[in-house]
Protein backbone atom coordinates (compact mmCIF):
# COMPACT_ATOMS: atom_id res chain seq x y z
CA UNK A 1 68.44 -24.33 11.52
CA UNK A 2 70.38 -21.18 9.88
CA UNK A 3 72.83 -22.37 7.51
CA UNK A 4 76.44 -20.11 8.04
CA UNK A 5 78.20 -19.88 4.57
CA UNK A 6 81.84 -19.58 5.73
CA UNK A 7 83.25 -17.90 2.36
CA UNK A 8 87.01 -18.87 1.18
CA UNK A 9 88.21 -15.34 2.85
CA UNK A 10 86.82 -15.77 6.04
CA UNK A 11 88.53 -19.36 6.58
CA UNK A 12 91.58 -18.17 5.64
CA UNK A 13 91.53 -15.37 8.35
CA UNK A 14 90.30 -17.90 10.93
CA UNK A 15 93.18 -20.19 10.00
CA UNK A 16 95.46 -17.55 10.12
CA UNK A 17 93.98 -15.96 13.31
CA UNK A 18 94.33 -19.71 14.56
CA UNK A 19 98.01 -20.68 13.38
CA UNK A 20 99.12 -17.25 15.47
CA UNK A 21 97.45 -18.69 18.74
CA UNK A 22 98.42 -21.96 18.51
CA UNK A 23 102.42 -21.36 18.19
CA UNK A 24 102.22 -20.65 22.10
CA UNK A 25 100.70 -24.23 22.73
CA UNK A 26 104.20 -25.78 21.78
CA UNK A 27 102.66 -28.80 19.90
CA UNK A 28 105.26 -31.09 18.48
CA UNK A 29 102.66 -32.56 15.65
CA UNK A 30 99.50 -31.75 14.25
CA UNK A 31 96.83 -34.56 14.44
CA UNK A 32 93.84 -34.15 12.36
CA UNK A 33 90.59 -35.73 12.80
CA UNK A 34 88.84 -36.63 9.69
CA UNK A 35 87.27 -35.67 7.61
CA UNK A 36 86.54 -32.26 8.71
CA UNK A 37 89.93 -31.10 10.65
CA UNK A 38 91.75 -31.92 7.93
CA UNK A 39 91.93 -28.62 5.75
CA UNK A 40 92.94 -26.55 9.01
CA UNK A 41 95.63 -29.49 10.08
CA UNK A 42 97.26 -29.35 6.92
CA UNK A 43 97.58 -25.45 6.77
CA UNK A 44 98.90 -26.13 10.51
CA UNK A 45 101.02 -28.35 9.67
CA UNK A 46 102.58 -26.72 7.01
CA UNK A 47 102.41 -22.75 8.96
CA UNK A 48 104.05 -24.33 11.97
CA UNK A 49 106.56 -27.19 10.20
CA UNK A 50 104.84 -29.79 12.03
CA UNK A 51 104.60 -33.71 11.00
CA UNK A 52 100.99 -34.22 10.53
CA UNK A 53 98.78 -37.26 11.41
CA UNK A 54 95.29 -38.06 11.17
CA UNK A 55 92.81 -40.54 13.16
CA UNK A 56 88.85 -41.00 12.70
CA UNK A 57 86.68 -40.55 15.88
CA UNK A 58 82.44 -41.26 14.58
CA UNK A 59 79.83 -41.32 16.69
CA UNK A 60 77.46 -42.09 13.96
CA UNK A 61 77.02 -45.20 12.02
CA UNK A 62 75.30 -43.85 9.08
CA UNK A 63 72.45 -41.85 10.71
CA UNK A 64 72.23 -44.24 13.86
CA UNK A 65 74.20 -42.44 16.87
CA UNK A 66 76.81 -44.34 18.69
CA UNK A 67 77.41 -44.45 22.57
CA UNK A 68 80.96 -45.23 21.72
CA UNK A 69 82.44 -43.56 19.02
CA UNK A 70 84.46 -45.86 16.21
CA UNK A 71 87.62 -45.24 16.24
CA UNK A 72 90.27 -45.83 13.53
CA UNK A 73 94.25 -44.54 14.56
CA UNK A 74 95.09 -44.54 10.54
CA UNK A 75 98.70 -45.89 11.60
CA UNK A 76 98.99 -43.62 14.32
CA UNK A 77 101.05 -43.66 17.23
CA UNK A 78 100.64 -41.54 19.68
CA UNK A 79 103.62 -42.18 22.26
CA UNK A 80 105.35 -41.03 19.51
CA UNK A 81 104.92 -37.17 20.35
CA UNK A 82 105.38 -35.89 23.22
CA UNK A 83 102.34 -33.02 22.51
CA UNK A 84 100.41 -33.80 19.90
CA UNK A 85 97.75 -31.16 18.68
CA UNK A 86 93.94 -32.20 17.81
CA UNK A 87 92.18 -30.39 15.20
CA UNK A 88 88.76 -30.52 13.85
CA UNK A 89 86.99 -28.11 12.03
CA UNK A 90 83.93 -27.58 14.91
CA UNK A 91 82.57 -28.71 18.14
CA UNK A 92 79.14 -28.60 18.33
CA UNK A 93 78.20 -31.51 20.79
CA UNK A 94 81.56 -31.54 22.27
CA UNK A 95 81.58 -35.46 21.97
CA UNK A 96 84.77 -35.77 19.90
CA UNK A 97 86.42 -33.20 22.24
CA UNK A 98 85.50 -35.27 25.14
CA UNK A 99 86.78 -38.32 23.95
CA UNK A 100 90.24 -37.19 23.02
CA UNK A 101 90.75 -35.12 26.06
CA UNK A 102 89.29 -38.34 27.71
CA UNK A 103 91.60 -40.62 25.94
CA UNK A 104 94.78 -38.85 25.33
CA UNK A 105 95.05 -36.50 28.70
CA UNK A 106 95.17 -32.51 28.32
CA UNK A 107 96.40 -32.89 24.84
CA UNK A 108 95.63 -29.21 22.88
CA UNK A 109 92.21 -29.38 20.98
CA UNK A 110 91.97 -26.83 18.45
CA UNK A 111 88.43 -25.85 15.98
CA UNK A 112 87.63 -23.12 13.49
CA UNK A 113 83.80 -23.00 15.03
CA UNK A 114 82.73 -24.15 18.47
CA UNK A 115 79.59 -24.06 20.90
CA UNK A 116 79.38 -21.82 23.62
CA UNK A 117 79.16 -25.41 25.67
CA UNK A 118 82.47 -27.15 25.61
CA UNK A 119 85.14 -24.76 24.15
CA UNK A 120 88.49 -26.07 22.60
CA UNK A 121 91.70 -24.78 23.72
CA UNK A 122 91.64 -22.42 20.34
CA UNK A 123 89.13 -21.66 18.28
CA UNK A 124 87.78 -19.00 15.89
CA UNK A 125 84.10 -18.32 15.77
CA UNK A 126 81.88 -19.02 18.47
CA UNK A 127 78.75 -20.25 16.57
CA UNK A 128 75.23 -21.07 18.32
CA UNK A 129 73.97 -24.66 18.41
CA UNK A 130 71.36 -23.55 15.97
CA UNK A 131 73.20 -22.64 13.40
CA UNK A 132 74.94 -25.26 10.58
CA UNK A 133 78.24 -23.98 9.20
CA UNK A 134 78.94 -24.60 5.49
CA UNK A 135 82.82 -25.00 4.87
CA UNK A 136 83.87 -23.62 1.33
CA UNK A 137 84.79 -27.46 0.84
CA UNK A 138 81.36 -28.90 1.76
CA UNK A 139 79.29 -30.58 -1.14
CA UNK A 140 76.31 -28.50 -2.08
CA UNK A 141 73.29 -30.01 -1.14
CA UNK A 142 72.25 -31.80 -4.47
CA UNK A 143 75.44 -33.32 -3.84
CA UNK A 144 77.23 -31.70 -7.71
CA UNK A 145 77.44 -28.03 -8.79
CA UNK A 146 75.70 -27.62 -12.30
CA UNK A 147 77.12 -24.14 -12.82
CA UNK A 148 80.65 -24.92 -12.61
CA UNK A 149 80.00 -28.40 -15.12
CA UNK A 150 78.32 -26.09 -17.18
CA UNK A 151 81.67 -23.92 -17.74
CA UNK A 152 83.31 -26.84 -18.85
CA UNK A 153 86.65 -26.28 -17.38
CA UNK A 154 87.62 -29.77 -18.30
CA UNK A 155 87.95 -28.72 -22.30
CA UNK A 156 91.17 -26.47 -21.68
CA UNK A 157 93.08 -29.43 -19.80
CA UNK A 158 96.42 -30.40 -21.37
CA UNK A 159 95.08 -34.32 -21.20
CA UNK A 160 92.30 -35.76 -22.90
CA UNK A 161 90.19 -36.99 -19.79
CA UNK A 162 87.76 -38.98 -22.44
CA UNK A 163 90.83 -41.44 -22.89
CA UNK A 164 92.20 -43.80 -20.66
C-alpha cells in the first residue's frame, strides 16, 4: 500500500477548496464524524458560522469488522436541523457514507479524500483504494516523535510541567 503524506499546506487548500463548495449546499450545521472529520468540521464550522456536532459511526471493534456499525449520537439530535452536513476526513469503503445517507436521507456528505467508488457530495482528492493517506495530525507509526522530544520545547513554557 503507498502511504500519501498530506503536508499541512495541502490540507489547508483542500479545506479551503472545500469550505467554497460547500456554501452552495445550504447546510444549517456541521456534523462531524469522529475521529477523523473532525479537523475539517471544525474549520467548517467556524468558515461557514455553523453550530457544530459530532457522532461516532465504527465498523470495527478493535481489528474485528462489524456488519453493523456502533453507533454513538454524542448528545445529538438530529431533528434539530433542518440540513445537517456530514463530514469525515475520507471514504474509502464507502460504509460510513452508506450508513448516514441510509439513516439520515440525502443529508450532504462531505470528505477531504474519497474512492473513485462511492463519491461524497464534496470532496477534494480523489485517492485510489491502494493508497493510505497520512493526515498532518496522524500519530507516526512508532506511535511518539523522538525528534520533536528531543528539542525540548517543554523547557521554554511559562509553567513548570514537573509540578503538579
Amino acid at each position: 500500500m503507498q502511504k500519501i503524506h498530506l503536508t499541512s499546506e495541502a490540507l489547508l487548500e483542500a479545506m479551503y477548496f472545500i469550505a467554497k463548495r460547500v456554501k452552495l449546499l445550504d447546510a444549517d450545521a456541521v456534523v462531524a464524524i469522529e475521529r477523523g472529520g473532525l479537523p475539517l468540521a471544525t474549520f467548517l464550522s467556524a468558515y461557514l458560522n455553523l453550530p457544530l456536532e459530532r457522532i461516532k459511526v465504527s465498523f470495527y471493534n478493535d481489528t474485528e469488522r462489524r456488519n453493523k456499525p456502533f453507533v454513538d449520537l454524542k448528545g445529538f439530535d438530529i431533528s434539530t436541523y433542518k440540513k445537517p452536513m456530514f463530514v469525515d476526513d475520507l471514504v474509502d469503503s464507502g460504509d460510513t457514507l452508506n450508513y448516514i445517507k441510509e439513516t439520515y436521507g440525502d443529508v450532504p456528505y462531505v470528505t477531504i479524500c474519497s474512492t473513485v467508488t462511492r463519491q461524497p457530495d464534496v470532496f477534494y482528492y480523489n485517492k485510489n483504494s491502494d493508497e493510505w493517506i497520512v493526515f498532518p495530525w496522524d500519530a507516526p507509526d512508532d506511535g511518539f516523535d523522538w525528534k520533536f522530544a528531543e528539542m525540548g520545547w517543554w523547557k521554554n513554557l511559562p509553567v513548570d510541567l514537573s509540578k503538579k
